[in-house]
C-alpha atoms as a PDB file:
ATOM      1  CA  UNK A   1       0.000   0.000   0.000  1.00  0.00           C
ATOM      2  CA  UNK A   2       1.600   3.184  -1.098  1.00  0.00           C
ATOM      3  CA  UNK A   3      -0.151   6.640  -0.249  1.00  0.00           C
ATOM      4  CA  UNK A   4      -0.200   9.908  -1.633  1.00  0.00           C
ATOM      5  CA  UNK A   5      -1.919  12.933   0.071  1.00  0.00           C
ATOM      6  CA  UNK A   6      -2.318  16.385  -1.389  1.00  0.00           C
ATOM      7  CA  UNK A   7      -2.875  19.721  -0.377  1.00  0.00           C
ATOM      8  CA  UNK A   8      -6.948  19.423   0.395  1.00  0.00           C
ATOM      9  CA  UNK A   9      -8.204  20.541   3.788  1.00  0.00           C
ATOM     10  CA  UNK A  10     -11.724  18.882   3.044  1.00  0.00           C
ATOM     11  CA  UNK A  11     -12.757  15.844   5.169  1.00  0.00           C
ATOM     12  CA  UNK A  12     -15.452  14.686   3.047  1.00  0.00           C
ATOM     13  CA  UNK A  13     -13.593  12.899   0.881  1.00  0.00           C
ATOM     14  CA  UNK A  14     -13.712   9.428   1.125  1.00  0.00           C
ATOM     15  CA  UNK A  15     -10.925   6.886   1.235  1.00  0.00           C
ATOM     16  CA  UNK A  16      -9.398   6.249  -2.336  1.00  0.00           C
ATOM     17  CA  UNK A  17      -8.126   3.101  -3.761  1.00  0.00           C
ATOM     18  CA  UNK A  18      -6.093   3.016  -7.172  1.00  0.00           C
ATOM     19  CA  UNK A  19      -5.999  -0.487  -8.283  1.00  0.00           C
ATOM     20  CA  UNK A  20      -2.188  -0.783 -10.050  1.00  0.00           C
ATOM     21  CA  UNK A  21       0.834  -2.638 -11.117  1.00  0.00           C
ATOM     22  CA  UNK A  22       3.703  -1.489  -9.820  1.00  0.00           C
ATOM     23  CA  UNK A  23       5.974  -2.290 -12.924  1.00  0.00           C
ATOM     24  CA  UNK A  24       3.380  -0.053 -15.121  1.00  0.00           C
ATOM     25  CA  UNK A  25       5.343   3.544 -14.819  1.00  0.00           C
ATOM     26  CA  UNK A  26       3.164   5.322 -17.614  1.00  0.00           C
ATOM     27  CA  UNK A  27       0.013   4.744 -15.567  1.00  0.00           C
ATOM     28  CA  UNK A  28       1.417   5.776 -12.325  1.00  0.00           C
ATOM     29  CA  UNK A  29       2.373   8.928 -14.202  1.00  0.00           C
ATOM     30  CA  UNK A  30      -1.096   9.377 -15.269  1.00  0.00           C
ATOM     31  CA  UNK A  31      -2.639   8.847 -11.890  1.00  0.00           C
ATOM     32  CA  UNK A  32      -0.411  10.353  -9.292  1.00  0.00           C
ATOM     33  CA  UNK A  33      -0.356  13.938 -11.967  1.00  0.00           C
ATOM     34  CA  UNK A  34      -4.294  13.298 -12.644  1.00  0.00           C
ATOM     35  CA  UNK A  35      -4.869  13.396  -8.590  1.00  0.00           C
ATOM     36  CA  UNK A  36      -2.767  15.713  -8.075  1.00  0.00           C
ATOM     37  CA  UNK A  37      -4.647  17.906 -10.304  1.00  0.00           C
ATOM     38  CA  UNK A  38      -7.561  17.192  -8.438  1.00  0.00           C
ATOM     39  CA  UNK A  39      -6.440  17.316  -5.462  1.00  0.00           C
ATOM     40  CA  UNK A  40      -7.707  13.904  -4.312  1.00  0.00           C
ATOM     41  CA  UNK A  41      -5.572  11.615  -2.032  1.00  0.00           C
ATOM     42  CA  UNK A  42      -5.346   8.688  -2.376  1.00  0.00           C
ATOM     43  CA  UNK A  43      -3.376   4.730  -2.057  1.00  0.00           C
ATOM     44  CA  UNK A  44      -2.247   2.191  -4.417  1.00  0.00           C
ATOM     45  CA  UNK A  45      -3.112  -0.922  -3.944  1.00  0.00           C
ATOM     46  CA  UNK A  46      -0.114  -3.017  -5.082  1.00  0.00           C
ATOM     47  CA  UNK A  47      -0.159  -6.501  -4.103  1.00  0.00           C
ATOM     48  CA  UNK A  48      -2.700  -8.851  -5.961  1.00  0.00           C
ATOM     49  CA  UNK A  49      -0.350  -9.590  -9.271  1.00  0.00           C
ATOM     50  CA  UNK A  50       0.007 -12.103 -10.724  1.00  0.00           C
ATOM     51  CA  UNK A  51       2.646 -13.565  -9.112  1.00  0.00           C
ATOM     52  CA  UNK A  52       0.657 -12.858  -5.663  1.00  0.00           C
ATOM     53  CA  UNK A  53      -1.991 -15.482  -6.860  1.00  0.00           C
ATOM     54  CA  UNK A  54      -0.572 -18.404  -4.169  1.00  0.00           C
ATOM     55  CA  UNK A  55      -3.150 -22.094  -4.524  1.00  0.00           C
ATOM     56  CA  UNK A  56      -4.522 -20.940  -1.246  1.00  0.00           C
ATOM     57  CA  UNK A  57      -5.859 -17.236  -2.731  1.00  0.00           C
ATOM     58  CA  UNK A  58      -7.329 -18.784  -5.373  1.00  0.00           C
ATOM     59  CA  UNK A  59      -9.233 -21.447  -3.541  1.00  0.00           C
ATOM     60  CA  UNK A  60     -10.190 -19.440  -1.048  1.00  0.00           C
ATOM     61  CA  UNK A  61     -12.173 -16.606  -3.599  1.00  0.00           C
ATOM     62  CA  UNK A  62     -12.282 -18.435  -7.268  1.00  0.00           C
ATOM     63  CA  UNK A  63     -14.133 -20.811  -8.771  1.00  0.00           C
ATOM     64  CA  UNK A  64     -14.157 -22.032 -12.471  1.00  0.00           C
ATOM     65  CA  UNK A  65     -11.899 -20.373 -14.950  1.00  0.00           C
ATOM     66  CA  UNK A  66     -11.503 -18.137 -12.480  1.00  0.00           C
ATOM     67  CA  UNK A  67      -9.293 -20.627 -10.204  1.00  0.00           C
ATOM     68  CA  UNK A  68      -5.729 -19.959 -12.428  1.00  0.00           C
ATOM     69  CA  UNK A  69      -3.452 -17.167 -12.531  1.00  0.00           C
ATOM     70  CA  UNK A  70      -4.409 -14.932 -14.845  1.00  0.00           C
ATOM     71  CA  UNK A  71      -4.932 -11.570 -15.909  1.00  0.00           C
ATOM     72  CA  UNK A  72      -8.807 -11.237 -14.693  1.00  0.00           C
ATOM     73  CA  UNK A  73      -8.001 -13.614 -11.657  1.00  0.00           C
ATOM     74  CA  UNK A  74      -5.216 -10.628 -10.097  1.00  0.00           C
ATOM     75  CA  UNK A  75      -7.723  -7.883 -11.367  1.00  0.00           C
ATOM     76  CA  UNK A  76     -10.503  -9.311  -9.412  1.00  0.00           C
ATOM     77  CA  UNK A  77      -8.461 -10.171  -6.430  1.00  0.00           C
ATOM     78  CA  UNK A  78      -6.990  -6.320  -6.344  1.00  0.00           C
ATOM     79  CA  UNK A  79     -10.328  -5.146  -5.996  1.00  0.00           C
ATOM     80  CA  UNK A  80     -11.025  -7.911  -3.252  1.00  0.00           C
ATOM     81  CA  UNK A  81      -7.975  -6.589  -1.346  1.00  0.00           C
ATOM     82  CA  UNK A  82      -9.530  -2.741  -1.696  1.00  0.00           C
ATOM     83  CA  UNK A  83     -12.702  -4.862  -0.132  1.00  0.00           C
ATOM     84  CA  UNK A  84     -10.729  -5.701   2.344  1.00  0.00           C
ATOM     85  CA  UNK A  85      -9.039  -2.661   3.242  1.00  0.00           C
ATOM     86  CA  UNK A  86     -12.741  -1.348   4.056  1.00  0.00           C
ATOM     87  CA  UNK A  87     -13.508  -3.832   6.224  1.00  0.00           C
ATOM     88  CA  UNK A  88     -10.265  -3.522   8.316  1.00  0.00           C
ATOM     89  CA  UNK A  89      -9.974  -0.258   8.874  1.00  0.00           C
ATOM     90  CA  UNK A  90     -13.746   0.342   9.267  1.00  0.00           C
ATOM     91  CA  UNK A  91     -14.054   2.481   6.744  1.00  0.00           C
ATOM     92  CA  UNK A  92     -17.932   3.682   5.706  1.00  0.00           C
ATOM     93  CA  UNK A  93     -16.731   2.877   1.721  1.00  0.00           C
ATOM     94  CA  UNK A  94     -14.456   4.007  -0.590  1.00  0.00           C
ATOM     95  CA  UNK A  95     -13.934   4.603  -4.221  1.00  0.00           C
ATOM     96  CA  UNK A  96     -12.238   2.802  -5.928  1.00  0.00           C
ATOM     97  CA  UNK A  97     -10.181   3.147  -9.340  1.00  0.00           C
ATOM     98  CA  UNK A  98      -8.514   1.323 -11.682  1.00  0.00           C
ATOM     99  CA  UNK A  99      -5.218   2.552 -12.616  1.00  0.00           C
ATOM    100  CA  UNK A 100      -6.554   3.564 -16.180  1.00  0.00           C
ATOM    101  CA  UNK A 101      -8.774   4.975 -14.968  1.00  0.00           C
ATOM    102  CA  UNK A 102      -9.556   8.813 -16.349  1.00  0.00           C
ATOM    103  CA  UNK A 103     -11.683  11.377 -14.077  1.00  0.00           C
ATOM    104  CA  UNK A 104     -14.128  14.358 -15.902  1.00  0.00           C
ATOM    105  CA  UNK A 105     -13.145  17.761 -14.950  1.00  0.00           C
ATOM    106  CA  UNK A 106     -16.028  18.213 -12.715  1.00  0.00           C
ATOM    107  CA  UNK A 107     -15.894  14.240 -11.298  1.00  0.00           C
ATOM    108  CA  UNK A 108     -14.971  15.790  -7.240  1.00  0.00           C
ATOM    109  CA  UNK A 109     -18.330  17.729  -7.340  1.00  0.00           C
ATOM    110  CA  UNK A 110     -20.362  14.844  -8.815  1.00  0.00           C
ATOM    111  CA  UNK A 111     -18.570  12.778  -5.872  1.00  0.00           C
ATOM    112  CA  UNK A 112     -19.513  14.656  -3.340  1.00  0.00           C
ATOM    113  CA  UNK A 113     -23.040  15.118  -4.902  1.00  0.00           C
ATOM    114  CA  UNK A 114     -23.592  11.469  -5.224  1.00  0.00           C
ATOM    115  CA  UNK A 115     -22.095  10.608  -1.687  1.00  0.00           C
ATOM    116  CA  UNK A 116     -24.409  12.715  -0.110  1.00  0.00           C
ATOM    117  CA  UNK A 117     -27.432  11.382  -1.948  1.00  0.00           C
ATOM    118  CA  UNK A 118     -26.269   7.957  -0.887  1.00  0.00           C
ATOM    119  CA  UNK A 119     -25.762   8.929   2.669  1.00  0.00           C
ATOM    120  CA  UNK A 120     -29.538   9.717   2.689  1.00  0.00           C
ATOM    121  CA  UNK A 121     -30.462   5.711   1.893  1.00  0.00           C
ATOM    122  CA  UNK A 122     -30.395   2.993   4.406  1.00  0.00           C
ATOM    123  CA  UNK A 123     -26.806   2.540   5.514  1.00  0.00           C
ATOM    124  CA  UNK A 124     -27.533  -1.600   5.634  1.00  0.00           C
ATOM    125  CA  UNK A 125     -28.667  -2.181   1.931  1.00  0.00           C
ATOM    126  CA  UNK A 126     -24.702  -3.008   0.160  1.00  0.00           C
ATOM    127  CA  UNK A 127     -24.832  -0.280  -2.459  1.00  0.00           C
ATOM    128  CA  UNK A 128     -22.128   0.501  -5.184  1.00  0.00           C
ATOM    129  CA  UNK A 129     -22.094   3.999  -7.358  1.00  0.00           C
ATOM    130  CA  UNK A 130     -20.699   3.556 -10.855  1.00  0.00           C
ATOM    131  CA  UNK A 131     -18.956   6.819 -12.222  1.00  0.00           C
ATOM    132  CA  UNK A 132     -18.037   5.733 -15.509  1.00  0.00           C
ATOM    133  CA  UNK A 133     -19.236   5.927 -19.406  1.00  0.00           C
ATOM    134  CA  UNK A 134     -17.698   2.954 -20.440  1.00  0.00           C
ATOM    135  CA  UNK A 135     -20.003   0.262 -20.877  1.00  0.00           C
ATOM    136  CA  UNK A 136     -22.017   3.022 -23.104  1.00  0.00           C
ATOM    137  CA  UNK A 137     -24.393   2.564 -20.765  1.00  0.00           C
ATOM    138  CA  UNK A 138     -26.465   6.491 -19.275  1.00  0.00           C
ATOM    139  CA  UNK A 139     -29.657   6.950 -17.427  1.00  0.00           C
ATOM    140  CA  UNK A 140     -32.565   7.943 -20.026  1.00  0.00           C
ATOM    141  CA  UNK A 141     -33.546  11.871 -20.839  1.00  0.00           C
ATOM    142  CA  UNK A 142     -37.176  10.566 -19.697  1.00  0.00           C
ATOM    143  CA  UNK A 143     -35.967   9.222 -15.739  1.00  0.00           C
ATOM    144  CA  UNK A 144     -33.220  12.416 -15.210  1.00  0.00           C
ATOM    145  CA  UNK A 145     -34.152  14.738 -12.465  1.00  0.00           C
ATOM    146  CA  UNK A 146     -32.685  18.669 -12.356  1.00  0.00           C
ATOM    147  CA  UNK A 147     -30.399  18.197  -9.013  1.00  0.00           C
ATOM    148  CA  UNK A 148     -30.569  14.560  -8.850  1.00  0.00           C
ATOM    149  CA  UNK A 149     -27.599  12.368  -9.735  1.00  0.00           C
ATOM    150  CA  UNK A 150     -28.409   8.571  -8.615  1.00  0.00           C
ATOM    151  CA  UNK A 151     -30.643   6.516 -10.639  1.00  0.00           C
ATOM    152  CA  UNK A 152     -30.880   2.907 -10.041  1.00  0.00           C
ATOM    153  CA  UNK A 153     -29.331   0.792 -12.638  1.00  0.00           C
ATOM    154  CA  UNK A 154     -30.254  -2.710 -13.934  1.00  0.00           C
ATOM    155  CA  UNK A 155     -26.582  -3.758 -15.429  1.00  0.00           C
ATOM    156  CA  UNK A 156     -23.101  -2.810 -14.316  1.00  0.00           C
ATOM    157  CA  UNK A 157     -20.935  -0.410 -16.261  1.00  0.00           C
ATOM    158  CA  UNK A 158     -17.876  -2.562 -15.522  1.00  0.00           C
ATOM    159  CA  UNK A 159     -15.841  -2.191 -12.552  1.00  0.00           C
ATOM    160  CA  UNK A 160     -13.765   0.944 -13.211  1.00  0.00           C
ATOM    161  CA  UNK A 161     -14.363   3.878 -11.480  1.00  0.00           C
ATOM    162  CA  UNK A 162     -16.946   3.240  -8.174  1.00  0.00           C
ATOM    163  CA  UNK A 163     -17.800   3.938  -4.672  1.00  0.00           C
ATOM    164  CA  UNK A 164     -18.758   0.932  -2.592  1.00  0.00           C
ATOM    165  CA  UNK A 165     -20.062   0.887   1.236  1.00  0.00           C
ATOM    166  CA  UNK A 166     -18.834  -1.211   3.865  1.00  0.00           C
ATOM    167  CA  UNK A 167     -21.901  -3.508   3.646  1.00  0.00           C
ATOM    168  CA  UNK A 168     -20.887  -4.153   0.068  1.00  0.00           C
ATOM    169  CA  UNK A 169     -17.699  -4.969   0.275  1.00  0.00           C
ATOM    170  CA  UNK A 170     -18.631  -7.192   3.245  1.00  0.00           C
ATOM    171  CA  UNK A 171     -21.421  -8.886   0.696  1.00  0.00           C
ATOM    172  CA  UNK A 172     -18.617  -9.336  -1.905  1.00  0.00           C
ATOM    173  CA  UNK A 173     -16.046 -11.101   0.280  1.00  0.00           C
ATOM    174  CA  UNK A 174     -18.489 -13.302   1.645  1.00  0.00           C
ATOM    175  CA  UNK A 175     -20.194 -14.535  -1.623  1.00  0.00           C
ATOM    176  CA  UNK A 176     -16.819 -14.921  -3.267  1.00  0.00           C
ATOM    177  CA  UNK A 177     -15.172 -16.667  -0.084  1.00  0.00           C
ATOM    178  CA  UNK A 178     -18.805 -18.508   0.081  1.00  0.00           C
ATOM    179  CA  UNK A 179     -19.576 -19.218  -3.904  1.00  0.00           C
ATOM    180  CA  UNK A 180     -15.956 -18.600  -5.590  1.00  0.00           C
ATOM    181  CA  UNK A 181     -16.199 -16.153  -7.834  1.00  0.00           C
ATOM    182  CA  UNK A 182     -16.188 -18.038 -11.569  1.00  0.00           C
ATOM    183  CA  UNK A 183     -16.284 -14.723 -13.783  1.00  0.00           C
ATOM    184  CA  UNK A 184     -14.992 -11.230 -13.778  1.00  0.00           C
ATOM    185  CA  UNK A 185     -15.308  -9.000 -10.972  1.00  0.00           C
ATOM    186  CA  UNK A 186     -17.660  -6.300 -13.244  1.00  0.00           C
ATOM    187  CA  UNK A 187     -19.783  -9.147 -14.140  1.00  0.00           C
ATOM    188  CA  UNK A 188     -19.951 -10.575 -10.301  1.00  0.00           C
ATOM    189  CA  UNK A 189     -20.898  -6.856  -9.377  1.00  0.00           C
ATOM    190  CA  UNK A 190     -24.024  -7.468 -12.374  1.00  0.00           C
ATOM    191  CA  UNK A 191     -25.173 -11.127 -10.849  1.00  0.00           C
ATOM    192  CA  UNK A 192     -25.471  -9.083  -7.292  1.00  0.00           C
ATOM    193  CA  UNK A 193     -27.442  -6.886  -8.688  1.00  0.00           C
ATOM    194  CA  UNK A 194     -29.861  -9.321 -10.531  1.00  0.00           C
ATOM    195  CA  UNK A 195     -29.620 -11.511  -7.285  1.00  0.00           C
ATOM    196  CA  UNK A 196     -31.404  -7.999  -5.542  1.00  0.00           C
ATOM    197  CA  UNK A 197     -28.518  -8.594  -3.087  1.00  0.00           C
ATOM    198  CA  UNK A 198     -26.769  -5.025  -4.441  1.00  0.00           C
ATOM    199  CA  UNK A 199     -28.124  -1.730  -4.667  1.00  0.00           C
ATOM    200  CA  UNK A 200     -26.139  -0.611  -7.836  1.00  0.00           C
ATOM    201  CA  UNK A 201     -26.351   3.268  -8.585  1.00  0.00           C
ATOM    202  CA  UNK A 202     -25.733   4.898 -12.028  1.00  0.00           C
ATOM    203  CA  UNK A 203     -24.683   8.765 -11.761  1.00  0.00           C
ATOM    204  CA  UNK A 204     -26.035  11.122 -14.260  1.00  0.00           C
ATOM    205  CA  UNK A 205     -23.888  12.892 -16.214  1.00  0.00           C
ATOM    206  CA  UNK A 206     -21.273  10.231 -15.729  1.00  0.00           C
ATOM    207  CA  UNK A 207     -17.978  11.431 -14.236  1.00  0.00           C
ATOM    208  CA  UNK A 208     -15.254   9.086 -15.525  1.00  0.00           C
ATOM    209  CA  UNK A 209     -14.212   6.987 -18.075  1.00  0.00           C
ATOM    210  CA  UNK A 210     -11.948   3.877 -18.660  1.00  0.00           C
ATOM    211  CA  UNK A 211      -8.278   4.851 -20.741  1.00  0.00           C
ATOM    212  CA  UNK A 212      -8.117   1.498 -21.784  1.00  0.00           C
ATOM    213  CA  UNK A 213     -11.299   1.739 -24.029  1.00  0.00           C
ATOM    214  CA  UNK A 214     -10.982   5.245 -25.347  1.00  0.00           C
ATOM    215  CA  UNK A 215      -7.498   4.673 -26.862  1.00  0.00           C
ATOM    216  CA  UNK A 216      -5.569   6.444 -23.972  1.00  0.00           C
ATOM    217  CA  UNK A 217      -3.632   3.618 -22.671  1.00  0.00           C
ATOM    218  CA  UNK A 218      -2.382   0.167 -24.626  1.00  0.00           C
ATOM    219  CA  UNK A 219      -5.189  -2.903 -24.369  1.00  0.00           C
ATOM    220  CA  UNK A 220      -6.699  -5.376 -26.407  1.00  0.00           C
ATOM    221  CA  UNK A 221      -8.390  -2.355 -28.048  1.00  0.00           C
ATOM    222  CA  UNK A 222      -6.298   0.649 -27.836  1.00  0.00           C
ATOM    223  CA  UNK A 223      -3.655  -1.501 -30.437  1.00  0.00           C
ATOM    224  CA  UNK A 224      -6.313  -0.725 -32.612  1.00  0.00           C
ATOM    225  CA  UNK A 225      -6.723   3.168 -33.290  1.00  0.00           C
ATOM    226  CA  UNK A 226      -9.256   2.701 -35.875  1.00  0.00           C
ATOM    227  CA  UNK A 227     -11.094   0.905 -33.490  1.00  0.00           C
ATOM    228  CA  UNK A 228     -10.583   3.182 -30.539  1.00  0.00           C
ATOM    229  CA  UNK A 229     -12.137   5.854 -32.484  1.00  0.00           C
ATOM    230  CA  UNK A 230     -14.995   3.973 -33.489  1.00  0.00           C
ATOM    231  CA  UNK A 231     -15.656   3.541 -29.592  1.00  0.00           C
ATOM    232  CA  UNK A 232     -15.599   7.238 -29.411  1.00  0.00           C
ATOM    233  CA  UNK A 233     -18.221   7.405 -32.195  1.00  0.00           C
ATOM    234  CA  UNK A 234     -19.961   4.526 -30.656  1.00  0.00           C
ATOM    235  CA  UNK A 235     -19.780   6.530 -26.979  1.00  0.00           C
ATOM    236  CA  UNK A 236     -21.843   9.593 -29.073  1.00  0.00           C
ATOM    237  CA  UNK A 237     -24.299   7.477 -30.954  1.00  0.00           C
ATOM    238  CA  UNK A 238     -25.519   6.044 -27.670  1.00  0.00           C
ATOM    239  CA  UNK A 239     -25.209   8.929 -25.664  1.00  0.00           C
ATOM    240  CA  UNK A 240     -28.183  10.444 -28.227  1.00  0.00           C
ATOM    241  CA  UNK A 241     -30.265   7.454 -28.052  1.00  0.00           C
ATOM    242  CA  UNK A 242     -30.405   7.517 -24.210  1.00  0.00           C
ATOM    243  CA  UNK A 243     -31.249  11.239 -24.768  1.00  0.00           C
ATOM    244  CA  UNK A 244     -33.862  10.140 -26.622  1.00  0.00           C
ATOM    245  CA  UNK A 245     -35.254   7.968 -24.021  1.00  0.00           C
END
């Protein structure tokens, strides 16, 4: 665990979580001068690589294909770890971020917005808030609200950029200690949610997206440019069509 505090006086802001690996220099550069920016503090979480993925980690939380080392095994696991950094420390939540991960301009007032809209809800149910526009996923023009920025959504919007309570992160180590968690940790969030075991939030306007999809940082679709930009396009198209709604 590595932390980095800045300048801010405010005590609002909750604990922060960067999911990273430590050999990955360009996207330390792109968080620690991104946060800085901000001015949000925040830790790395570093252990959960690969090579931290011992026989008894992955029979204690994975099931399936899940039960290997792999690349979505030690991304799931890091966010189990943030989990479990809650729990410890007693924390009322914390966001949490992929190191990708790439924060709108106005993302610390839609934070702060969202938390306290969230703080108004019953502190029991496990609830998540997902920040991001990745999935290509918005609330529709017809259910948005002037002031209003959580709206309850029926799919996740991958696992990203989010806030998640203490009861959540309890519900998530249980059911993956308790099930073993066979699929990726966005789509674990999603069968939660359909389970009506996790109160999963949308914001609207969203307040973060995912570098790895919008070209910013190397990935199984950032190689491609030409299809990087169609995501953009893609991002616009659907961005209307929810408008439409």
């Amino acid at each position: 665990m590595k932390t980095h505090t800045t300048t801010s006086s405010s005590t609002s802001l909750p604990a922060i979580f960067v999911l990273h690996v430590a050999a990955d220099t360009a996207r330390a550069a792109h968080i620690d001068g991104m946060m800085a920016r901000m001015d949000l503090p925040f830790e790395y979480i570093l252990a959960g690589d690969k090579a931290d993925l011992s026989r008894s980690v992955l029979t204690e939380y994975f099931g399936g294909p899940m039960a290997r080392v792999s690349g979505a095994t030690s991304c799931a696991y890091k966010h189990l770890l943030a989990c479990r950094e809650i729990l410890e420390r007693g924390l009322p939540g914390a966001l949490v971020l992929e190191d990708d991960a790439i924060l709108f301009k106005k993302f610390p007032a839609l934070l702060g917005s969202a938390l306290a809209e969230l703080e108004a809800k019953d502190p029991s149910r496990a609830a998540l808030i997902s920040f991001e526009d990745t999935r290509l996923r918005f609330v529709p023009r017809s259910e948005r609200c002037r002031g209003r920025v959580l709206y309850p959504g029926d799919r996740d919007r991958f696992a990203g950029i989010y806030y998640i309570n203490a009861a959540a992160a309890r519900l998530i180590l249980d059911r993956s200690r308790d099930e073993k968690m066979s699929m990726p940790i966005d789509i674990f969030h999603c069968c939660l949610l359909e389970r009506g075991l996790l109160d999963y939030w949308w914001t609207h306007p969203c307040g973060a997206t995912q570098g790895s999809h919008n070209g910013a940082f190397a990935s199984a679709l950032s190689h491609d440019r030409a299809a990087a930009i169609v995501w953009r396009l893609r991002r616009g198209y659907r961005k209307l069509l929810y408008w439409l709604r």
